[in-house]
N, C-alpha and C. Protein backbone atom coordinates (compact mmCIF):
# COMPACT_ATOMS: atom_id res chain seq x y z
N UNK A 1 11.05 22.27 17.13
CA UNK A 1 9.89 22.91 17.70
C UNK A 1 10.34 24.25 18.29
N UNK A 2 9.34 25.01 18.06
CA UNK A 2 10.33 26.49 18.66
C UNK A 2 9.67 27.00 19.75
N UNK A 3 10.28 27.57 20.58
CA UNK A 3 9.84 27.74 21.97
C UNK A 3 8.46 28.43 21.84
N UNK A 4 7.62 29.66 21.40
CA UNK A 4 6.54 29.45 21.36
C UNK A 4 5.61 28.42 21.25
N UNK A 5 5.50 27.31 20.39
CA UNK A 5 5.56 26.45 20.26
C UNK A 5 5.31 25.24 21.62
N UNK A 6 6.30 25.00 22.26
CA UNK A 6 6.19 24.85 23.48
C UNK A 6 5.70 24.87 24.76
N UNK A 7 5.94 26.15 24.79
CA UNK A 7 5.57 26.95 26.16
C UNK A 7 3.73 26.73 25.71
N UNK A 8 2.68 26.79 24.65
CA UNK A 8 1.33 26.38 24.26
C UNK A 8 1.16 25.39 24.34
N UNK A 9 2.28 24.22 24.17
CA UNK A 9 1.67 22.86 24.12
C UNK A 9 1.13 22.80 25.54
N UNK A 10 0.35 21.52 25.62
CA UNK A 10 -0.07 20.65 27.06
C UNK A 10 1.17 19.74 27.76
N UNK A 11 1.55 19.33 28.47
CA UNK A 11 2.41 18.57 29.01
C UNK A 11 2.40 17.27 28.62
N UNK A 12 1.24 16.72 28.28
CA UNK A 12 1.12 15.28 27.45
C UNK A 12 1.68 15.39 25.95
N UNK A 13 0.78 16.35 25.20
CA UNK A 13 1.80 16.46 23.89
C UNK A 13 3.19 17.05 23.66
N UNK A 14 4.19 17.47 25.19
CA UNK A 14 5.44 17.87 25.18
C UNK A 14 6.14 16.35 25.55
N UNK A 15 5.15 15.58 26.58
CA UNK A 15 5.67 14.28 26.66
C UNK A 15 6.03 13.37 25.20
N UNK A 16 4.43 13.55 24.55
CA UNK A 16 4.66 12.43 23.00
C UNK A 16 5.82 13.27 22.27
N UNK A 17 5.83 14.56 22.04
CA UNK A 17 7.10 15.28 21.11
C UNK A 17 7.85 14.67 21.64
N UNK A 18 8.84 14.88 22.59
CA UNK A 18 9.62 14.34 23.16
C UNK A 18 10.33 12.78 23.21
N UNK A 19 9.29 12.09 23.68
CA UNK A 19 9.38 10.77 22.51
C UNK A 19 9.56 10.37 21.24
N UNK A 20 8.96 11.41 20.41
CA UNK A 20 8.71 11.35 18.85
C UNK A 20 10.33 11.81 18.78
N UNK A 21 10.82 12.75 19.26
CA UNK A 21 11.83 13.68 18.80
C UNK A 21 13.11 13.13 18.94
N UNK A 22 13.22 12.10 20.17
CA UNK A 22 14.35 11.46 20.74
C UNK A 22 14.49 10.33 19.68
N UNK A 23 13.37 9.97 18.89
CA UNK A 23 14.08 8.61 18.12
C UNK A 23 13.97 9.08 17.37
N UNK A 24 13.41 10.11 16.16
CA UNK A 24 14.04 10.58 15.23
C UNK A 24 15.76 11.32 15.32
N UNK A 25 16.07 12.00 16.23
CA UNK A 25 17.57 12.30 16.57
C UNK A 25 18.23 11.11 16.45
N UNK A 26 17.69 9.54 17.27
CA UNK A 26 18.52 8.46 17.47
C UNK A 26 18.60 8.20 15.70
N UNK A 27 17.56 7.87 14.63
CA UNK A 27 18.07 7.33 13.59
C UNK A 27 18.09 8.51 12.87
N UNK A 28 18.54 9.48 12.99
CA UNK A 28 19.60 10.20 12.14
C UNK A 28 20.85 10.41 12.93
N UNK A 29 21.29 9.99 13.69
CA UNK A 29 22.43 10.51 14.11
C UNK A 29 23.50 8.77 13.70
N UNK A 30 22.24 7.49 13.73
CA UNK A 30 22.85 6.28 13.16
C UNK A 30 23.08 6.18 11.74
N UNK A 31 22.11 6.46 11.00
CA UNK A 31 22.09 7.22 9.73
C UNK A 31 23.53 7.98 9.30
N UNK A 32 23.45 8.58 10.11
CA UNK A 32 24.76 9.82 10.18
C UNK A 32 25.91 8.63 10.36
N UNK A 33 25.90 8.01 10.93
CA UNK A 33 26.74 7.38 11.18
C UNK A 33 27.42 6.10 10.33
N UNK A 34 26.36 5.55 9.39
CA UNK A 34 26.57 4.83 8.73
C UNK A 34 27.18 5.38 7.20
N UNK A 35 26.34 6.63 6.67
CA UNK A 35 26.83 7.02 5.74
C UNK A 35 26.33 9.03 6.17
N UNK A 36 27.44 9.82 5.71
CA UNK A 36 27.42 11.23 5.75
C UNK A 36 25.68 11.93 5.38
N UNK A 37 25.01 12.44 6.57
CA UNK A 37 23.89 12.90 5.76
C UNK A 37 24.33 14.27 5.18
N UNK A 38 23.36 14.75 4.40
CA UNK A 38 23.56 15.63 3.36
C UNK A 38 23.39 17.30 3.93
N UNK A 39 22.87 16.94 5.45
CA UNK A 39 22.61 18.29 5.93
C UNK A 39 22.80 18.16 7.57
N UNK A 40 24.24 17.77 7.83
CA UNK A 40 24.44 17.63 9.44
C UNK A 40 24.45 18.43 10.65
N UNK A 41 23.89 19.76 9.85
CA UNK A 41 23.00 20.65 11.00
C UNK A 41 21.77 19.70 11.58
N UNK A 42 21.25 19.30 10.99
CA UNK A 42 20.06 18.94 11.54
C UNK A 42 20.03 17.73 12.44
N UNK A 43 21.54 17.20 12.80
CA UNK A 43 21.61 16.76 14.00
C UNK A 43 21.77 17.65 15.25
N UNK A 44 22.14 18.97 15.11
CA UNK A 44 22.03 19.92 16.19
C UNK A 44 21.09 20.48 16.19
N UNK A 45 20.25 20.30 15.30
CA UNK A 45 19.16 21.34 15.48
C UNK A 45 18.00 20.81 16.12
N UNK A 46 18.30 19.14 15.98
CA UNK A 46 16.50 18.30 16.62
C UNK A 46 17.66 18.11 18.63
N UNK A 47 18.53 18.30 18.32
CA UNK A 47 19.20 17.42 20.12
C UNK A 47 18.78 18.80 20.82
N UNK A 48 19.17 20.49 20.18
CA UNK A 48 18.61 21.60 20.96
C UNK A 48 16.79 21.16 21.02
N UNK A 49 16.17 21.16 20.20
CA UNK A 49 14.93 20.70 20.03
C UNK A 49 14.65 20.12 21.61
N UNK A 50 15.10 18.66 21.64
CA UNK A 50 15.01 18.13 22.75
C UNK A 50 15.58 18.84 23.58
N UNK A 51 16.52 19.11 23.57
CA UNK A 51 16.43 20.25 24.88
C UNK A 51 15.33 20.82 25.59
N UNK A 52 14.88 22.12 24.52
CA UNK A 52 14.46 22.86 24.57
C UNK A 52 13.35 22.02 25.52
N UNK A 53 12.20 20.99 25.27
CA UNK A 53 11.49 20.05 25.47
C UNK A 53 11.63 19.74 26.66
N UNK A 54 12.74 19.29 27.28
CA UNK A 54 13.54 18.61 28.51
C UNK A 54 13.08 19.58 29.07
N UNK A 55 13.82 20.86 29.21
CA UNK A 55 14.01 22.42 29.74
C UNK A 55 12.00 22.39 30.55
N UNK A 56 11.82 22.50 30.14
CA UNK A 56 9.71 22.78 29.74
C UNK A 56 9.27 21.70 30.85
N UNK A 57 9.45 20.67 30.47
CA UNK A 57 9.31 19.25 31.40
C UNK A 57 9.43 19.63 32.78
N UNK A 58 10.72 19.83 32.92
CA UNK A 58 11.30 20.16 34.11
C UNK A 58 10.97 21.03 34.73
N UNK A 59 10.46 22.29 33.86
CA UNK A 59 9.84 23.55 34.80
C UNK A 59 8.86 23.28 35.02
N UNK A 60 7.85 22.40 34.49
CA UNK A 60 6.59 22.09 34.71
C UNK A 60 6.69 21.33 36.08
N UNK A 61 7.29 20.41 36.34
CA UNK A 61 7.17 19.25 37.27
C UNK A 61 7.75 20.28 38.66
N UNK A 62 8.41 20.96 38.39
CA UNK A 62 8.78 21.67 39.52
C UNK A 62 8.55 22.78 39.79
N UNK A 63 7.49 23.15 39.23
CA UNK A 63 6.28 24.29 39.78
C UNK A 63 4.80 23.74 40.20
C-alpha cells in the first residue's frame, strides 16, 4: 500500500489492511520457508507495507 494510499484511508480500513496484510506476510514468509519463493522481495516489500500501516495507527491514536 503506498503512503498516499494511506494517509486517505479511514482508520477502520487501515485497521482491516493491517490485519489483511499481517497474515498474508505470515503465509508467505512460511511459504518461504518451506520451499524458496520465486520473488523474495516481496517479503520486504508487504513487512515495510505493515510498517508503513503501524507508523499511521500510531500517529492517529496519538493525535
Amino acid at each position: 500500500m503506498k503512503q498516499a494510499q494511506i494517509n486517505e484511508a479511514t482508520t477502520v480500513e487501515l485497521q482491516e489492511e493491517f490485519a489483511s496484510a499481517k497474515k498474508l506476510y505470515s503465509d508467505l514468509k512460511m511459504a518461504h520457508t518451506i520451499s524458496p519463493l520465486e520473488n523474495p522481495i516481496q517479503l520486504r516489500n508487504h513487512r515495510r507495507s505493515i510498517a508503513r500501516i503501524a507508523t499511521e495507527l500510531t500517529k492517529r491514536d496519538v493525535q
